[in-house]
Protein backbone atom coordinates (compact mmCIF):
# COMPACT_ATOMS: atom_id res chain seq x y z
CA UNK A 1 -4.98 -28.46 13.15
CA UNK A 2 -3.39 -25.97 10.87
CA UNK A 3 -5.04 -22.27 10.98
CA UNK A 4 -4.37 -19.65 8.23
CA UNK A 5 -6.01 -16.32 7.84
CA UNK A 6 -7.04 -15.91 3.88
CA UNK A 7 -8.55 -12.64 2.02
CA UNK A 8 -11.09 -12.63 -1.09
CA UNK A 9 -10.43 -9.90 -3.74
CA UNK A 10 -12.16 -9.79 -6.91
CA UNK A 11 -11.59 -8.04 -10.61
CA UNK A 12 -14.64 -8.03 -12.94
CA UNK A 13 -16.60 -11.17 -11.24
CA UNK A 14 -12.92 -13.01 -11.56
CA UNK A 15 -12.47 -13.98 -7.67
CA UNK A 16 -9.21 -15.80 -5.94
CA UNK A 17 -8.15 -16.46 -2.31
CA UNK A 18 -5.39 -15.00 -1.43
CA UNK A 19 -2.88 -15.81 1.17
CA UNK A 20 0.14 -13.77 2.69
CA UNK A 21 2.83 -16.71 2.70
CA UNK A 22 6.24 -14.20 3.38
CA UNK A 23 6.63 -17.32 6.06
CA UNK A 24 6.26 -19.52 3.74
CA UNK A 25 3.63 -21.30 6.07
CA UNK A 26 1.20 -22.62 3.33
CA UNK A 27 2.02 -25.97 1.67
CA UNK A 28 2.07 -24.78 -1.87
CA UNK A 29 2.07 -28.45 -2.69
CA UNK A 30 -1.25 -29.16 -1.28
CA UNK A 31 -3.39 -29.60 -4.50
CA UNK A 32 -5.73 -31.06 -2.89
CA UNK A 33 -6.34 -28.68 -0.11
CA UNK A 34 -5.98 -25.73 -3.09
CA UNK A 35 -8.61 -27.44 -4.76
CA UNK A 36 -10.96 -28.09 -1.95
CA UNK A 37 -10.38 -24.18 -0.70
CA UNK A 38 -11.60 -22.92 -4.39
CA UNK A 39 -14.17 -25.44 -4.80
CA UNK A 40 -18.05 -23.22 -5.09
CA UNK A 41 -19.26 -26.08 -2.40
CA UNK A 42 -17.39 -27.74 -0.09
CA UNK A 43 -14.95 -24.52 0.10
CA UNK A 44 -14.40 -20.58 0.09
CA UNK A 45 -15.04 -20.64 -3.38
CA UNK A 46 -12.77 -18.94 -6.18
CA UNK A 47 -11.45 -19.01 -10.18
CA UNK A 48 -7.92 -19.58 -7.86
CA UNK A 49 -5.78 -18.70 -5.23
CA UNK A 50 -2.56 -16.94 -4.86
CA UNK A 51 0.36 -16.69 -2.53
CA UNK A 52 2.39 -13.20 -1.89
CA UNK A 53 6.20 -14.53 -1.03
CA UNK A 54 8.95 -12.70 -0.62
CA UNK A 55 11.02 -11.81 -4.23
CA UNK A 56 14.58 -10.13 -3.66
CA UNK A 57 15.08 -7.36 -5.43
CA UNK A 58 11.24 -7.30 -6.21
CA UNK A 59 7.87 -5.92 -4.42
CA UNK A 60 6.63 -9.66 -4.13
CA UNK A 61 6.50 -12.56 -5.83
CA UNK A 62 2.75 -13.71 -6.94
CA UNK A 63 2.49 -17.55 -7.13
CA UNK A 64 -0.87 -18.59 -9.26
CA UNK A 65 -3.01 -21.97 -8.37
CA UNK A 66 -5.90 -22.90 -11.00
CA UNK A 67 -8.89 -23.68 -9.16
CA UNK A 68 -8.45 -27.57 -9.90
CA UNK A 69 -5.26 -27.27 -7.07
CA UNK A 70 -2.20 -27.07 -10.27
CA UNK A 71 -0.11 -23.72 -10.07
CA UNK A 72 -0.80 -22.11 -13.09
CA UNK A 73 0.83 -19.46 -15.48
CA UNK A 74 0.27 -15.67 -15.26
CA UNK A 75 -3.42 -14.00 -14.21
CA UNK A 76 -4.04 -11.08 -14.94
CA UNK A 77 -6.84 -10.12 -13.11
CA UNK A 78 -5.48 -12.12 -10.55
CA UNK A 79 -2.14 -9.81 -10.23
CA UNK A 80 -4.37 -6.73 -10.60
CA UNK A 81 -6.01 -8.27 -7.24
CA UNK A 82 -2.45 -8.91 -5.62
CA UNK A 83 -1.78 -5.59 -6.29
CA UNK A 84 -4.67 -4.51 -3.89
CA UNK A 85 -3.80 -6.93 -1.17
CA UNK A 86 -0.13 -5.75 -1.51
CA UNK A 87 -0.94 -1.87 -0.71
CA UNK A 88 -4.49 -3.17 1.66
CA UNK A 89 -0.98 -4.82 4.01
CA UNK A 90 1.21 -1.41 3.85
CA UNK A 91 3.47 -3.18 1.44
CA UNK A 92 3.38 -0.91 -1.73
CA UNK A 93 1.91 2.12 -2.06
CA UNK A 94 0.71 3.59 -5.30
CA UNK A 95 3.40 1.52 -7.87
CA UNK A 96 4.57 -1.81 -7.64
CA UNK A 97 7.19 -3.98 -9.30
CA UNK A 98 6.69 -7.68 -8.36
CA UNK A 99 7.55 -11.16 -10.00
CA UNK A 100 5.16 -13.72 -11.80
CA UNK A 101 5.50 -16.48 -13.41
CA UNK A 102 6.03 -15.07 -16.55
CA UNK A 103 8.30 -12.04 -15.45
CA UNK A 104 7.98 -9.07 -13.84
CA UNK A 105 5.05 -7.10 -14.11
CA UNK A 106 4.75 -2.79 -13.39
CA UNK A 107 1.88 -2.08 -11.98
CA UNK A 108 0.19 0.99 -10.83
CA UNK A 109 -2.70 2.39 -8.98
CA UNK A 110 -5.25 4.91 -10.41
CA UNK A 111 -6.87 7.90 -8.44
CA UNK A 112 -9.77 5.79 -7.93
CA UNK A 113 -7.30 3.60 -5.78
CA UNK A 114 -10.05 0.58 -6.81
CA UNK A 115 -8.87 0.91 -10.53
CA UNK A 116 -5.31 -1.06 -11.37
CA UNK A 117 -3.30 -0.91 -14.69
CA UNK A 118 -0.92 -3.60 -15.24
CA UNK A 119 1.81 -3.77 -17.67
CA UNK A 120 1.67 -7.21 -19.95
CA UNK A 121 3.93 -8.88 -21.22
CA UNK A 122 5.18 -7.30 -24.74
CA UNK A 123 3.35 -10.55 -27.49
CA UNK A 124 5.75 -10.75 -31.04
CA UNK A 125 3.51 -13.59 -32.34
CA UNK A 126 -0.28 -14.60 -33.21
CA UNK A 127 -1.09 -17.56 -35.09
CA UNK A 128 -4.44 -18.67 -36.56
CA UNK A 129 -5.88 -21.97 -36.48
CA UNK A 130 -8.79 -21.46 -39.06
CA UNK A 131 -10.75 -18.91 -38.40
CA UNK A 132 -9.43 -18.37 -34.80
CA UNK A 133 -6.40 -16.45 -33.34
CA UNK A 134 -3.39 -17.69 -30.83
CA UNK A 135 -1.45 -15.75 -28.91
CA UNK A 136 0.29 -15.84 -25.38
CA UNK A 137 -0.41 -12.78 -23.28
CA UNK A 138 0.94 -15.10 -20.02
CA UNK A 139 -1.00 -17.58 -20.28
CA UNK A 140 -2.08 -19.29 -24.11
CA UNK A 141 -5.19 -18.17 -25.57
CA UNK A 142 -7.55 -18.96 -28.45
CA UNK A 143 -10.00 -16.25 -30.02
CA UNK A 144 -12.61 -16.80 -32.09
CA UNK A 145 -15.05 -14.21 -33.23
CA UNK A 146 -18.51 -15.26 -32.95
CA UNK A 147 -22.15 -14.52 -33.68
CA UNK A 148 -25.13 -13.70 -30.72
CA UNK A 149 -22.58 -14.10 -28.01
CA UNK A 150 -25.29 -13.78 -25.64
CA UNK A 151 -26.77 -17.42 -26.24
CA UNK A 152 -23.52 -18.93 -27.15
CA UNK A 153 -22.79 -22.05 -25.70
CA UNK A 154 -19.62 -21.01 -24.05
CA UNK A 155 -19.34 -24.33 -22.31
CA UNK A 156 -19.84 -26.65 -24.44
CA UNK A 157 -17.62 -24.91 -27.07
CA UNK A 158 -14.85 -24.16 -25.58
CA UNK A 159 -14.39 -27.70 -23.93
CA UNK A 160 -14.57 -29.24 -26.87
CA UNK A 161 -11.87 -26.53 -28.03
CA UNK A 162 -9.24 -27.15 -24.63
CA UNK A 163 -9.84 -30.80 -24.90
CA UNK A 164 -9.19 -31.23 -28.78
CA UNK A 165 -6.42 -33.71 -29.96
CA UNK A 166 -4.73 -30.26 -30.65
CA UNK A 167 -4.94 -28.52 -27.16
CA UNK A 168 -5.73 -31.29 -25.00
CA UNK A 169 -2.16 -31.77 -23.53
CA UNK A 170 -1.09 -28.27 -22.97
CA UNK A 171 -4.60 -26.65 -22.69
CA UNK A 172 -5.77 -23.30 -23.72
CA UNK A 173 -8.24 -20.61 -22.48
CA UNK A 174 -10.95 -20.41 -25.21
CA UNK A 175 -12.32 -16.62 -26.29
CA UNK A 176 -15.72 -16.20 -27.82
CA UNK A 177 -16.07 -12.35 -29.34
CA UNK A 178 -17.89 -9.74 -30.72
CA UNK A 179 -18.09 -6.50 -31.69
CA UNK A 180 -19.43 -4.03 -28.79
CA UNK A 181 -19.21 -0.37 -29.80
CA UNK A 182 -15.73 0.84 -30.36
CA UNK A 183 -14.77 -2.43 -28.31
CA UNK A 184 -15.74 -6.17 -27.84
CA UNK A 185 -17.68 -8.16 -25.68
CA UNK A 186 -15.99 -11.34 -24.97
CA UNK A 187 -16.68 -14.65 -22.98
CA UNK A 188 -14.08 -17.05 -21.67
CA UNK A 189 -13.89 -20.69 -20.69
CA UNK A 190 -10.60 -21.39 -18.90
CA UNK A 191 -8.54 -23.99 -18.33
CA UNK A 192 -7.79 -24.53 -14.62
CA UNK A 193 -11.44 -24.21 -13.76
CA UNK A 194 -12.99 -25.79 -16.43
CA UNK A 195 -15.93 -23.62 -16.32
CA UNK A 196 -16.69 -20.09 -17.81
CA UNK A 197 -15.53 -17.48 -15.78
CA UNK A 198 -16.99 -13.66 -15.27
CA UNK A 199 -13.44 -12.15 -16.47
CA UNK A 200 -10.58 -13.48 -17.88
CA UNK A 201 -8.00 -10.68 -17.28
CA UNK A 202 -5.13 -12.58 -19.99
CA UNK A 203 -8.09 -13.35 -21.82
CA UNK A 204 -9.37 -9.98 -22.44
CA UNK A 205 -5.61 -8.71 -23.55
CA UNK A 206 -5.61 -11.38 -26.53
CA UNK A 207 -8.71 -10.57 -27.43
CA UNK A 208 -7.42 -6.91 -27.54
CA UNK A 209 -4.67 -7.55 -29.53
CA UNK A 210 -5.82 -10.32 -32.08
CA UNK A 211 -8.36 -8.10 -32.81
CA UNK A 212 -5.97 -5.44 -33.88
CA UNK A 213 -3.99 -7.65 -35.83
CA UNK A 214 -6.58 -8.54 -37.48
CA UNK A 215 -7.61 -5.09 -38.57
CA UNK A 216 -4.33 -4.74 -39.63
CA UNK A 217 -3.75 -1.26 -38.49
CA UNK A 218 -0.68 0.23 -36.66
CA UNK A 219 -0.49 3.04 -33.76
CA UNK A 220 -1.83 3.27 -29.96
CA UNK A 221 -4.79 1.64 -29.28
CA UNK A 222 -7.06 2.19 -26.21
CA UNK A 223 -9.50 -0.98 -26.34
CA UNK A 224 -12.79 -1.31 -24.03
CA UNK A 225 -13.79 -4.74 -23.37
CA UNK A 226 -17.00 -5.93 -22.04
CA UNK A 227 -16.62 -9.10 -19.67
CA UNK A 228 -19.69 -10.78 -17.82
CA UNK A 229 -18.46 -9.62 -15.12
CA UNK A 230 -17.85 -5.86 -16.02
CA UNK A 231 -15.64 -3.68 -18.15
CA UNK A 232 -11.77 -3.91 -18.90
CA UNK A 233 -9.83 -1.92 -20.95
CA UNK A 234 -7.12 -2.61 -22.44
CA UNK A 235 -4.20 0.03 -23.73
CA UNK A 236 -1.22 -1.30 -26.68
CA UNK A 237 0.89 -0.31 -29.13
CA UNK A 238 1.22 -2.02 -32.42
CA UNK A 239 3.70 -2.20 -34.87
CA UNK A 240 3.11 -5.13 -37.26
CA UNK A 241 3.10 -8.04 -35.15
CA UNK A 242 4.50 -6.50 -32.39
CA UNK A 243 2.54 -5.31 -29.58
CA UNK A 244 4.29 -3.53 -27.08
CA UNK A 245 3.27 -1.25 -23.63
CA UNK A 246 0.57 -3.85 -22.97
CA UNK A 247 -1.37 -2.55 -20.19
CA UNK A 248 -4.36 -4.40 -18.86
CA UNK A 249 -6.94 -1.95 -16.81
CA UNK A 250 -9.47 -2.88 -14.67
CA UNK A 251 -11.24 -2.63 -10.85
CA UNK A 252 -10.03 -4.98 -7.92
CA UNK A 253 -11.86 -5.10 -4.83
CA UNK A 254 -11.36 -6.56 -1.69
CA UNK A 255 -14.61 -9.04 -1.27
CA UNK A 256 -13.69 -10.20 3.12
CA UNK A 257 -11.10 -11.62 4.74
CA UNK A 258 -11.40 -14.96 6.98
CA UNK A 259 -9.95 -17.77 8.78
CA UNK A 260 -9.27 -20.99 7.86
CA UNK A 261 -8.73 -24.40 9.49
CA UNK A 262 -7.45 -28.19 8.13
């Protein structure tokens, strides 16, 4: 029998396991045992789980598993959580640099050491697809404006967006949005877990920054966004389609920390 000891963090409702693998120890190959270890039943329960390894010339590198046991792109909340675990186990203190799988991310922690701002990935390009927007912030998004978010049927919409004959082999994260003060409330069904999730931490960036492109205007923007599972915000500048100093803001919070046995 194979014993590992595991920690939960959360951002915004968005929870993962998260495992110190430096000794490589855990069988990133294990799908199955990934999957079973996030499932809400039979498991811990979590939107994923991540490994801290060993980078050179970096903080740490953050491998990303989907819930369904598949490694998966970038997480923002997810690396925002990292973050935490990296400084809870003395290995950063109040800045970080640390490799993901798309890049290296900067990362930083606030006075209130439980809020995180991590630098994005710099987006060049948003397509539409009707009356929805495309970008990649990490991982690839759709956004859709909607109407009476609060009875939309997240579910049942955005499956039968990620499983279209046009997303279906690649998948996409699916963003329903609207207009909540001088920001947006959104809701996100994602890919991986194949469920709506409280947060979506990539999720809330596109939303951030299709939204801007759509209003067209240039400068520095500062954008709240309301998630089920609290508040994000989200700090850019534009210049045309360019969206640089991507910043994604938020709380992570260590949840408990366990054993586990297989």
């Amino acid at each position: 029998m194979e014993t590992r000891v595991f920690y939960k963090y959360q951002g915004a409702g968005n929870d993962f396991i998260i495992i110190d693998n430096r000794k490589k120890l855990f069988d990133r190959d294990n799908e199955s045992l990934i999957r079973r270890l996030c499932h809400r039943r039979f498991g811990i329960g979590a939107d994923g789980l991540m490994l801290l390894q060993h980078a050179e010339g970096y903080d740490f590198e953050m491998i990303y598993f989907n819930a369904d046991g598949r490694e998966g792109s970038m997480c923002g909340n997810g690396g925002r959580c990292i973050v935490a675990f990296a400084q809870d186990i003395g290995i950063i203190a109040t800045k970080t640099d640390f490799l993901a799988a798309d890049g290296v991310h900067h990362a930083r922690m606030h006075d209130n050491v439980d809020w995180i701002s991590l630098q994005m990935i710099d987006v060049q390009q948003i397509a539409q697809d009707g009356d929805a927007y495309l970008l990649d912030t990490g991982s690839p998004h759709y956004v859709r404006l909607v109407a009476n978010l609060e009875n939309f049927p997240v579910v049942e919409e955005g499956r039968s967006v990620r499983y279209s004959d046009t997303y279906r082999s690649n998948g996409v994260n699916v963003n329903f949005v609207e207009a909540d003060g001088d920001g947006y409330r959104v809701r996100t069904y994602e890919r991986g877990v194949e469920d709506e999730t409280l947060a979506c931490g990539t999720g809330a960036t596109a939303v951030a920054l299709a939204m801007a492109w759509r209003n067209g205007t240039d400068g520095a923007f500062e954008t709240p966004i309301r998630v089920e599972g609290g508040n994000l915000m989200i700090r850019f500048e534009k210049q045309g389609r360019r969206f640089t100093n991507v910043f994604l803001e938020g709380p992570a919070e260590f949840v408990f920390k366990g054993e586990l046995s297989w």
